[in-house]
N, C-alpha and C. Protein backbone atom coordinates (compact mmCIF):
# COMPACT_ATOMS: atom_id res chain seq x y z
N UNK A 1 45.01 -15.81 -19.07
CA UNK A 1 45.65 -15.92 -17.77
C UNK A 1 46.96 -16.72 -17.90
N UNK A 2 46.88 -18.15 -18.75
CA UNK A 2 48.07 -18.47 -18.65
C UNK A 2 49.47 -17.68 -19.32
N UNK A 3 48.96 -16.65 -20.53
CA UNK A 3 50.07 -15.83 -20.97
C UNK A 3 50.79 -14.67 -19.67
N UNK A 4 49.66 -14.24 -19.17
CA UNK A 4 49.77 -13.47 -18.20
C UNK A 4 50.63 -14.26 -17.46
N UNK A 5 50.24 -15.15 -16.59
CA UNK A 5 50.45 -15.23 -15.32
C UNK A 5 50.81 -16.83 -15.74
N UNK A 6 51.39 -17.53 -16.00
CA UNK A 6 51.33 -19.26 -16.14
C UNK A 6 51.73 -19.59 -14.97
N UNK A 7 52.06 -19.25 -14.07
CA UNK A 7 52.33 -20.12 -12.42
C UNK A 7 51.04 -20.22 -11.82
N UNK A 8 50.46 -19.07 -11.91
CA UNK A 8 49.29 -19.39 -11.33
C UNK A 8 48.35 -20.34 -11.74
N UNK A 9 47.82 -20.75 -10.99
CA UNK A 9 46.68 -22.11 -11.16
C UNK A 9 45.11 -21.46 -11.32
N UNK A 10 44.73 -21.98 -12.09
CA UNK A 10 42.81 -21.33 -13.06
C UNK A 10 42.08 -22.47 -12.08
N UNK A 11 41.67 -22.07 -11.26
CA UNK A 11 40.40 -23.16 -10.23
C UNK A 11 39.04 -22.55 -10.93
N UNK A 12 38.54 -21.40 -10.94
CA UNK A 12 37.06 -21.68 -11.75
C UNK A 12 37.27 -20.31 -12.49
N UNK A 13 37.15 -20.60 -14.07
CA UNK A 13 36.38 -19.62 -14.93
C UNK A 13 35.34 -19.38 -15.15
N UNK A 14 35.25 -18.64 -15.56
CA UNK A 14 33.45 -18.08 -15.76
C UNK A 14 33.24 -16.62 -16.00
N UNK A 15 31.90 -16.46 -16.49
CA UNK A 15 31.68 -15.00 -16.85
C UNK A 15 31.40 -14.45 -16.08
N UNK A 16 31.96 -12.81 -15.54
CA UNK A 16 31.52 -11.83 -14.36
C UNK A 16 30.18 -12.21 -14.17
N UNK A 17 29.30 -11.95 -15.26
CA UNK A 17 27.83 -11.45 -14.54
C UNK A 17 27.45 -13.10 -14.07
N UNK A 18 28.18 -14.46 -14.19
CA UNK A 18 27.55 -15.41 -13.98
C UNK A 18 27.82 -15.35 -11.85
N UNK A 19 29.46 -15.04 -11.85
CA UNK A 19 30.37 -14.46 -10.66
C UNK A 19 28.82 -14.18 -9.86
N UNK A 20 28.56 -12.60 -10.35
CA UNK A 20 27.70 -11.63 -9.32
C UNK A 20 26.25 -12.78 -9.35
N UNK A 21 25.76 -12.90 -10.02
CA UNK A 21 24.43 -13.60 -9.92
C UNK A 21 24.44 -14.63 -8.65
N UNK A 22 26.05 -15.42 -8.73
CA UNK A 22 25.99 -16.49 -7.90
C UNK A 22 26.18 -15.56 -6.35
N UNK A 23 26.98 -14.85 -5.72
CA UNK A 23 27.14 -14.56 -5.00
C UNK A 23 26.17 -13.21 -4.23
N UNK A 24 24.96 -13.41 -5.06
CA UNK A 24 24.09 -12.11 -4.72
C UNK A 24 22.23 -12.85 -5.02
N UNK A 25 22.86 -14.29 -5.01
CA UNK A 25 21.53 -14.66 -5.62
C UNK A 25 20.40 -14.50 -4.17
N UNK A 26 20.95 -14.53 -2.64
CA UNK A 26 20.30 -14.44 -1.86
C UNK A 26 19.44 -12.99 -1.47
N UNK A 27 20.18 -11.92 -1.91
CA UNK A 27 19.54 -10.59 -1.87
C UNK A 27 18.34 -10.45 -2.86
N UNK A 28 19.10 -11.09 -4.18
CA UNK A 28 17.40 -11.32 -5.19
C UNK A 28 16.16 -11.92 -4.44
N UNK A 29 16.63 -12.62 -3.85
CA UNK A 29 15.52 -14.00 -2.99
C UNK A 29 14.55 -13.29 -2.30
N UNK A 30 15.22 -12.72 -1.62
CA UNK A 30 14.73 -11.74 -0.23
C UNK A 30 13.96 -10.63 -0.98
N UNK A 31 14.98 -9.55 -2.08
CA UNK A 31 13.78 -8.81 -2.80
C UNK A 31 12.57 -8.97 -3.37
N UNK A 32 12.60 -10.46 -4.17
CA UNK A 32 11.36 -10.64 -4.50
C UNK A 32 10.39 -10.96 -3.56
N UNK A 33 11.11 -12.06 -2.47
CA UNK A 33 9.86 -12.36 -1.41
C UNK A 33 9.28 -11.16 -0.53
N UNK A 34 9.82 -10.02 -0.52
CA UNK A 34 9.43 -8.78 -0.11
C UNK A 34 8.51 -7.94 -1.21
N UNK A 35 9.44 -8.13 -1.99
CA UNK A 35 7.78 -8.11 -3.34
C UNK A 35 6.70 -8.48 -3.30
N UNK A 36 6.69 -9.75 -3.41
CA UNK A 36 5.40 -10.37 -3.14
C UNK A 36 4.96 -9.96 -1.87
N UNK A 37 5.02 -9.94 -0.71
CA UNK A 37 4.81 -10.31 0.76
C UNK A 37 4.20 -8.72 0.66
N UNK A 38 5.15 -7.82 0.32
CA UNK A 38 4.36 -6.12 0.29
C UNK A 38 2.91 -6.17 -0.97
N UNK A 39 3.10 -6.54 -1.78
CA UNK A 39 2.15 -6.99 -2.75
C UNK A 39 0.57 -7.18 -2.28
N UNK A 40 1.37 -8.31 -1.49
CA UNK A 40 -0.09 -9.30 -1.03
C UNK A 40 -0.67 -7.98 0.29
N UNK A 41 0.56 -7.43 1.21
CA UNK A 41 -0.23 -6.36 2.28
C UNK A 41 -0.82 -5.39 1.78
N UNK A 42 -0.44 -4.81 0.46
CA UNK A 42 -1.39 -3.67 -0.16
C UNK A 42 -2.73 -4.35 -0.75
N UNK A 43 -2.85 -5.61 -1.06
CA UNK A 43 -3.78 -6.06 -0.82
C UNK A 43 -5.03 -6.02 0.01
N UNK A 44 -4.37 -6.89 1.22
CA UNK A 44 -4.72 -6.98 1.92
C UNK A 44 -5.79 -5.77 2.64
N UNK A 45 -4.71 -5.08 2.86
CA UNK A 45 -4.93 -3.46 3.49
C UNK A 45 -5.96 -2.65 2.59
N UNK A 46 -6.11 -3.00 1.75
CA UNK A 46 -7.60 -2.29 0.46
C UNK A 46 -8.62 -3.43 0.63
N UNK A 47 -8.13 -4.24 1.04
CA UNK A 47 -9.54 -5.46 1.35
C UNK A 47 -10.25 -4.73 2.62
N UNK A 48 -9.28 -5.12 3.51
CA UNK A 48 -9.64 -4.42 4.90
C UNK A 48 -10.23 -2.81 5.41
N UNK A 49 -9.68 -2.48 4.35
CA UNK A 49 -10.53 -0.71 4.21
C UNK A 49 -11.24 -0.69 3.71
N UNK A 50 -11.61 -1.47 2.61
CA UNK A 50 -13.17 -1.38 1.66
C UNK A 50 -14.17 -2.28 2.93
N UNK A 51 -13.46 -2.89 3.29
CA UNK A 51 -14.85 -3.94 4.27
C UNK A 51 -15.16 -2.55 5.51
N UNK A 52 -14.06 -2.15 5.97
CA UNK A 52 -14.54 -1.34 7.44
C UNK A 52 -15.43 0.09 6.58
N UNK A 53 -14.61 0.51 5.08
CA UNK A 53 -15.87 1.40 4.78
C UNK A 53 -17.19 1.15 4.48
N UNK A 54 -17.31 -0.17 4.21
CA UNK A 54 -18.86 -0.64 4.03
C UNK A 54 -19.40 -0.74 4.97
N UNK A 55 -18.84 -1.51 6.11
CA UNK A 55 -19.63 -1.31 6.81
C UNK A 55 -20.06 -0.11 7.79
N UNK A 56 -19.14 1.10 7.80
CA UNK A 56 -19.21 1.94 8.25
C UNK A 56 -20.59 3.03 7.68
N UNK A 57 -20.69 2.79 6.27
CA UNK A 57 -21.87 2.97 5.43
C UNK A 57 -22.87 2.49 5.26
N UNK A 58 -22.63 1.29 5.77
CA UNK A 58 -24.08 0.63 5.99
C UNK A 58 -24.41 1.18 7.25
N UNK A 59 -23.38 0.83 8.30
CA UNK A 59 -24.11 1.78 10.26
C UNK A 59 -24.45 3.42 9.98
N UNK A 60 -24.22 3.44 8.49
CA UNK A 60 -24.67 5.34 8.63
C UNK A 60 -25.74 5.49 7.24
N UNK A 61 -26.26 4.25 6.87
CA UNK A 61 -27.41 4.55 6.03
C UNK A 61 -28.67 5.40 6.18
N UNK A 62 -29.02 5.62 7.75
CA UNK A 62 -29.76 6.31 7.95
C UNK A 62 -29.26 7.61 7.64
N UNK A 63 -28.49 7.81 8.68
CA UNK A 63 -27.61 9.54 8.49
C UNK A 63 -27.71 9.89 7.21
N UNK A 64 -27.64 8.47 6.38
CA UNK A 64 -26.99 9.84 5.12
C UNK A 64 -28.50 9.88 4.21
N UNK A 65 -29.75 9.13 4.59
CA UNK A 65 -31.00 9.24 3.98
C UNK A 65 -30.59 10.35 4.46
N UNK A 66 -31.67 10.88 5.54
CA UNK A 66 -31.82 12.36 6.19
C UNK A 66 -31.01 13.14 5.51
N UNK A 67 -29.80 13.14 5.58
CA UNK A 67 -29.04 14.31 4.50
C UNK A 67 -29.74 14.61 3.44
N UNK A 68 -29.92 13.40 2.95
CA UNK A 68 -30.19 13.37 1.41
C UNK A 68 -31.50 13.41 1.14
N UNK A 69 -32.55 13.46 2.59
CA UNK A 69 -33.87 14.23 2.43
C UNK A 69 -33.91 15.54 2.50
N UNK A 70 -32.91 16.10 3.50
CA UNK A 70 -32.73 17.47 3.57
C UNK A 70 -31.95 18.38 2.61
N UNK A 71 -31.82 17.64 1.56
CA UNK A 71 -30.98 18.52 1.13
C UNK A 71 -29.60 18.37 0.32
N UNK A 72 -29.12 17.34 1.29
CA UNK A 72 -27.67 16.52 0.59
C UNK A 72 -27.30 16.25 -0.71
N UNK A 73 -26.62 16.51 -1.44
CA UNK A 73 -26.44 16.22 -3.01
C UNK A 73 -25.66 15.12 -3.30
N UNK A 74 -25.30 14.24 -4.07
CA UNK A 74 -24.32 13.59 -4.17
C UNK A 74 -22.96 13.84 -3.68
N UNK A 75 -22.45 15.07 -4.37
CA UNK A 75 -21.42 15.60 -3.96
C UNK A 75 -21.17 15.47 -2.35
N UNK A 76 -21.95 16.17 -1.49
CA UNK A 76 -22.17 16.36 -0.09
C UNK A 76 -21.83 14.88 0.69
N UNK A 77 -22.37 13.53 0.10
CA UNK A 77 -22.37 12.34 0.61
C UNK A 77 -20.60 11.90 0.52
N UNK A 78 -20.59 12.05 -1.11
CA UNK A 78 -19.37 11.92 -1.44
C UNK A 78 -18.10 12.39 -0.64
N UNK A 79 -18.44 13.63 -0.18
CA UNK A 79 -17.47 14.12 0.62
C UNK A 79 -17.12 13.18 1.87
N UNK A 80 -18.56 13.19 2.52
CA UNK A 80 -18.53 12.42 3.69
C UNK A 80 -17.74 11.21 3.79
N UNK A 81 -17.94 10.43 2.76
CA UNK A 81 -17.75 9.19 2.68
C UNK A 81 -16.21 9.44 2.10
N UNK A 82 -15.74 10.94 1.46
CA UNK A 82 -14.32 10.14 1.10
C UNK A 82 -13.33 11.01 2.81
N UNK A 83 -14.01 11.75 3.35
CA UNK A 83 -13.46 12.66 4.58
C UNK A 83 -12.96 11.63 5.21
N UNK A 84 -14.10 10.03 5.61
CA UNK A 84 -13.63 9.24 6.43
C UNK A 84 -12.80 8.51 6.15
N UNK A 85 -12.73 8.22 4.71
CA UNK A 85 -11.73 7.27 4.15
C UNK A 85 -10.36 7.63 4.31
N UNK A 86 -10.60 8.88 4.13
CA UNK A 86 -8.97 9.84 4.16
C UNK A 86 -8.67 10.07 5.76
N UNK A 87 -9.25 10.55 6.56
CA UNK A 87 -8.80 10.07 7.86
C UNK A 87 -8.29 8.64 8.05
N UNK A 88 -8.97 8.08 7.72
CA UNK A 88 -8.49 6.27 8.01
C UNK A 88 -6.72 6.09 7.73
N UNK A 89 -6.87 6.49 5.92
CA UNK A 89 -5.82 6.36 5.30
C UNK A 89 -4.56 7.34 5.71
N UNK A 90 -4.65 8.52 6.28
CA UNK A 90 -3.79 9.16 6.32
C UNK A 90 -3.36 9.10 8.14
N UNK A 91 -3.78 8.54 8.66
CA UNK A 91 -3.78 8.02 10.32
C UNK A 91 -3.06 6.58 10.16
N UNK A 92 -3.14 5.32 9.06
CA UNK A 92 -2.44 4.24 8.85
C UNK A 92 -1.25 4.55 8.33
N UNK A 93 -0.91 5.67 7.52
CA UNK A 93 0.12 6.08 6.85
C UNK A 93 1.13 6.67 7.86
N UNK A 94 0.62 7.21 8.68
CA UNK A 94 1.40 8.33 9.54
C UNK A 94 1.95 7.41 10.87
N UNK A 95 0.81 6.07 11.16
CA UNK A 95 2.07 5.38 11.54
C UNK A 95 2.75 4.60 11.28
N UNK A 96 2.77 4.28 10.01
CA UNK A 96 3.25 3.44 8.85
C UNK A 96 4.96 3.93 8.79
N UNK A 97 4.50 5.40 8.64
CA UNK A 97 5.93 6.61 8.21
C UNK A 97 6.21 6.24 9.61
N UNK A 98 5.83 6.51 10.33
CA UNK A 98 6.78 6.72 11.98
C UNK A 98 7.76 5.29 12.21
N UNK A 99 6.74 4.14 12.10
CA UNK A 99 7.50 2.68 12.28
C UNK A 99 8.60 2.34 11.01
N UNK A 100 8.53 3.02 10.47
CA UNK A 100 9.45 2.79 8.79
C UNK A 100 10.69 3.74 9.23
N UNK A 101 10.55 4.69 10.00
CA UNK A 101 11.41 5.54 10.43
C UNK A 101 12.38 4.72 11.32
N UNK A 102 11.30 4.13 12.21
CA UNK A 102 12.04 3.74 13.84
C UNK A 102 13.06 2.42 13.39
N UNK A 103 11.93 1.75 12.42
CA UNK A 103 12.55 0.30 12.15
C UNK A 103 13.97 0.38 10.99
N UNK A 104 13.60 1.52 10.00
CA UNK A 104 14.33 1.04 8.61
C UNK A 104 15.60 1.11 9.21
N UNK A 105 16.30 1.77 9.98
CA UNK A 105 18.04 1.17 10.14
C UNK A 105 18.40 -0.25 10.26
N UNK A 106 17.40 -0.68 11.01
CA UNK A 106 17.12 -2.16 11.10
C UNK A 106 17.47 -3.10 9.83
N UNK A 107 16.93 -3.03 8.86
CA UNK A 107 16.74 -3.03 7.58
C UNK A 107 17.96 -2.86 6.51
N UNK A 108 18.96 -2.00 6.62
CA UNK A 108 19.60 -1.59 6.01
C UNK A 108 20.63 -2.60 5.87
N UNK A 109 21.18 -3.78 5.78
CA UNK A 109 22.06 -5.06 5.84
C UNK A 109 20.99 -5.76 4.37
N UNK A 110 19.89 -5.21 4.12
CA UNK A 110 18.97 -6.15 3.53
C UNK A 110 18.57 -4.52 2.58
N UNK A 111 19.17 -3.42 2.43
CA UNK A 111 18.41 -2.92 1.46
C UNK A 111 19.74 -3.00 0.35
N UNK A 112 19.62 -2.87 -0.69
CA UNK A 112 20.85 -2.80 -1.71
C UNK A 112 20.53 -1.83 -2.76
N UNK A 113 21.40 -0.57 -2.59
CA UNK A 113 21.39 0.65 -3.19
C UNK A 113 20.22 1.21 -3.13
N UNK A 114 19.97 1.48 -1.39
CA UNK A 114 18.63 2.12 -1.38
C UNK A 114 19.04 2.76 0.07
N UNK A 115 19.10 4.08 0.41
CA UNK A 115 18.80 4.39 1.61
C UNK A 115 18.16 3.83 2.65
N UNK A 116 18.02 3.99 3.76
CA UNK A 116 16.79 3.99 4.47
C UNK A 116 15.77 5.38 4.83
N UNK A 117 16.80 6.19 4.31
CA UNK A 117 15.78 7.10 4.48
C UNK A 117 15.65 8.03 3.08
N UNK A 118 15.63 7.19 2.04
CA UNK A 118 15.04 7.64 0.72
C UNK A 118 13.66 8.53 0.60
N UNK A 119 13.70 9.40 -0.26
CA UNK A 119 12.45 10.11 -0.31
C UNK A 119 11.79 9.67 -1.70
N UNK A 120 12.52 8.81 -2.29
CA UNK A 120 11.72 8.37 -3.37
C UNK A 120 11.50 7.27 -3.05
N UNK A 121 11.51 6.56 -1.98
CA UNK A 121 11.07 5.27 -1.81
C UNK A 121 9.79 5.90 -0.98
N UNK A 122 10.35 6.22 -0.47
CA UNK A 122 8.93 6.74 0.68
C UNK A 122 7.34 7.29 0.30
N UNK A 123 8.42 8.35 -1.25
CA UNK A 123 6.90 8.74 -1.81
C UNK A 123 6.39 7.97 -2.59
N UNK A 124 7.23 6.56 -3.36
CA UNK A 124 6.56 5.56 -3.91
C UNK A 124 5.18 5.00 -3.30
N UNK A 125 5.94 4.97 -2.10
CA UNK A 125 5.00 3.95 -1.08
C UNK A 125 4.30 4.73 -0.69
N UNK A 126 3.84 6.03 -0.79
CA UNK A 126 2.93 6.75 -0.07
C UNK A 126 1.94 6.81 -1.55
N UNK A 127 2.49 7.10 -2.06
CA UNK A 127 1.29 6.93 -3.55
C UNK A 127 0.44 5.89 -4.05
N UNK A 128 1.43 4.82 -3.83
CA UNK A 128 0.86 3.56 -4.36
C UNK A 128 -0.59 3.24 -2.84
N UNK A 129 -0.08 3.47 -1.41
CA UNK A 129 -0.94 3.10 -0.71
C UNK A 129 -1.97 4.73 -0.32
N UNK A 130 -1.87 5.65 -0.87
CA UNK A 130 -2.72 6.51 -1.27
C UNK A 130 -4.10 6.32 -2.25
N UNK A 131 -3.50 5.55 -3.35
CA UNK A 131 -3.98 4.90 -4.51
C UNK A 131 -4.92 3.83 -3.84
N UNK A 132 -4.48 3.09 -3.00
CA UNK A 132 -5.11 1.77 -2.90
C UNK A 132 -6.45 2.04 -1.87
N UNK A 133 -6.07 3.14 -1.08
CA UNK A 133 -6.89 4.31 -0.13
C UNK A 133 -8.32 4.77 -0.62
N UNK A 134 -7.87 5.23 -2.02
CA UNK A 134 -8.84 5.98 -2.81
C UNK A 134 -9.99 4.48 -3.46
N UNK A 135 -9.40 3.95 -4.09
CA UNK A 135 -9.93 2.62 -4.53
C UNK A 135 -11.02 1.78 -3.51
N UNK A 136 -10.48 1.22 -1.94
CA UNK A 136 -11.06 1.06 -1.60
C UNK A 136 -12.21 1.82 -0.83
N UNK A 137 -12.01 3.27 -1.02
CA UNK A 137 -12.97 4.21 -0.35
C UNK A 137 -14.16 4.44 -1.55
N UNK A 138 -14.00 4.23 -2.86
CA UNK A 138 -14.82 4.32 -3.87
C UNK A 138 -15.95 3.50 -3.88
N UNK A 139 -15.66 2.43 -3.44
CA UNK A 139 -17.14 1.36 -3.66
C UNK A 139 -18.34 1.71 -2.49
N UNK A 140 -17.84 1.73 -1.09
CA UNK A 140 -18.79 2.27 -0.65
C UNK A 140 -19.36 4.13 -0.87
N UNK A 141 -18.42 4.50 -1.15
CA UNK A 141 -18.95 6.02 -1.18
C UNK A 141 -20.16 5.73 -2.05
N UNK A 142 -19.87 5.23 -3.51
CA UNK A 142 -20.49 4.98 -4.56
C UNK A 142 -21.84 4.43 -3.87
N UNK A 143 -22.12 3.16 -2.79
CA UNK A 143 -23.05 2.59 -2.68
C UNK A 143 -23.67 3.86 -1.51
N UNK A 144 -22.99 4.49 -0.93
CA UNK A 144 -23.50 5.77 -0.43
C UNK A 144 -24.71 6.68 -1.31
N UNK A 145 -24.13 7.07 -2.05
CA UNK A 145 -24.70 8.24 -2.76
C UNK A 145 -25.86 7.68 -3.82
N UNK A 146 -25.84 6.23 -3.75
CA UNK A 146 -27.29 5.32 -4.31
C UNK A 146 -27.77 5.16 -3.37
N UNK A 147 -28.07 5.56 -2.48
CA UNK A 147 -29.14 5.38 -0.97
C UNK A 147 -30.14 6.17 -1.40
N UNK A 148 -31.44 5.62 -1.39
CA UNK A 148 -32.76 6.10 -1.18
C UNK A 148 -33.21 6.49 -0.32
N UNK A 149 -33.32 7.69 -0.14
CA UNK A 149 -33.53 8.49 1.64
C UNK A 149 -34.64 8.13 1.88
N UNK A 150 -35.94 7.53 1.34
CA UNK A 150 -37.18 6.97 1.71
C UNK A 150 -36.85 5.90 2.45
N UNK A 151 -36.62 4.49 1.81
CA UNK A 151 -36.09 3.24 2.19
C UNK A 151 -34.72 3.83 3.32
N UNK A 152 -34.03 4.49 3.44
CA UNK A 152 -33.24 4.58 4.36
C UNK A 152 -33.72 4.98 5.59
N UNK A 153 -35.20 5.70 6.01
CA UNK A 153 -35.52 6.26 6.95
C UNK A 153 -36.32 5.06 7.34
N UNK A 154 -36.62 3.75 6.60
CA UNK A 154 -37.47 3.01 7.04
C UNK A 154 -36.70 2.06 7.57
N UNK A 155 -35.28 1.89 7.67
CA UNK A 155 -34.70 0.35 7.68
C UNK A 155 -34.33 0.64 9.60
N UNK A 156 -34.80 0.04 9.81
CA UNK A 156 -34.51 -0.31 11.55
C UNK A 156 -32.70 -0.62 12.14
């Protein structure tokens, strides 16, 4: 700079990428705490679906003895138990998509090189909480289709 330019006055040097880091360190901040914070709700949200499918399987232990005296196969239970899960999941999703719609312009001051209306963000997030759908619908199905239709016709 001083060959270049020697009138001019050098107030701070430094390396570009040190430049961008400093002046962008608040968008990192925010991404990660949205990291985490989405993290912990997919969490959350597979906690909360495995508990309402258990217990939804436990209030239908009878139902599914009787099936499974009449006839019911594993498979047959299985279904049952993943039909409801997938209603659940695809009814949280759909207004998940609608409020992500209404809200994400909102958003967009705070996304960085991301649409708001990305289709690869969208199908990220529809997979990963598809995934988490399936997971928590597995433990009870599973404790489903170990039901003893004897002991199930007896429990009050």
């Amino acid at each position: 700079l001083a060959e270049l330019a020697p009138t001019v006055p050098l107030q701070r040097a430094g390396a570009l990428d040190q430049a961008i880091r400093e002046s962008t360190w608040a968008f990192s901040l925010f991404g990660a705490a949205f990291s985490v914070f989405g993290g912990v709700t997919v969490l959350m949200a597979t906690v909360g679906l495995f508990s309402v499918m258990a217990f939804g399987v436990r209030q239908r232990t009878r139902e599914m003895g009787v099936r499974m005296a009449l006839g019911a196969g594993t498979s047959g239970i299985l279904r049952l138990v993943a039909r409801i899960a997938a209603g659940q999941v695809l009814v949280g999703l759909g207004l998940g998509l609608l409020l992500s719609a209404l809200l994400g312009r909102s958003l967009r001051l705070l996304l960085f090189d991301v649409a708001e209306t990305d289709l690869r963000v969208y199908g990220v997030v529809v997979a990963i909480l598809l995934l988490a759908g399936a997971l928590a619908g597995l433990g009870p199905a599973l404790t489903a289709v170990r039901v003893n239709p004897v002991r199930a016709l007896r429990v009050e």
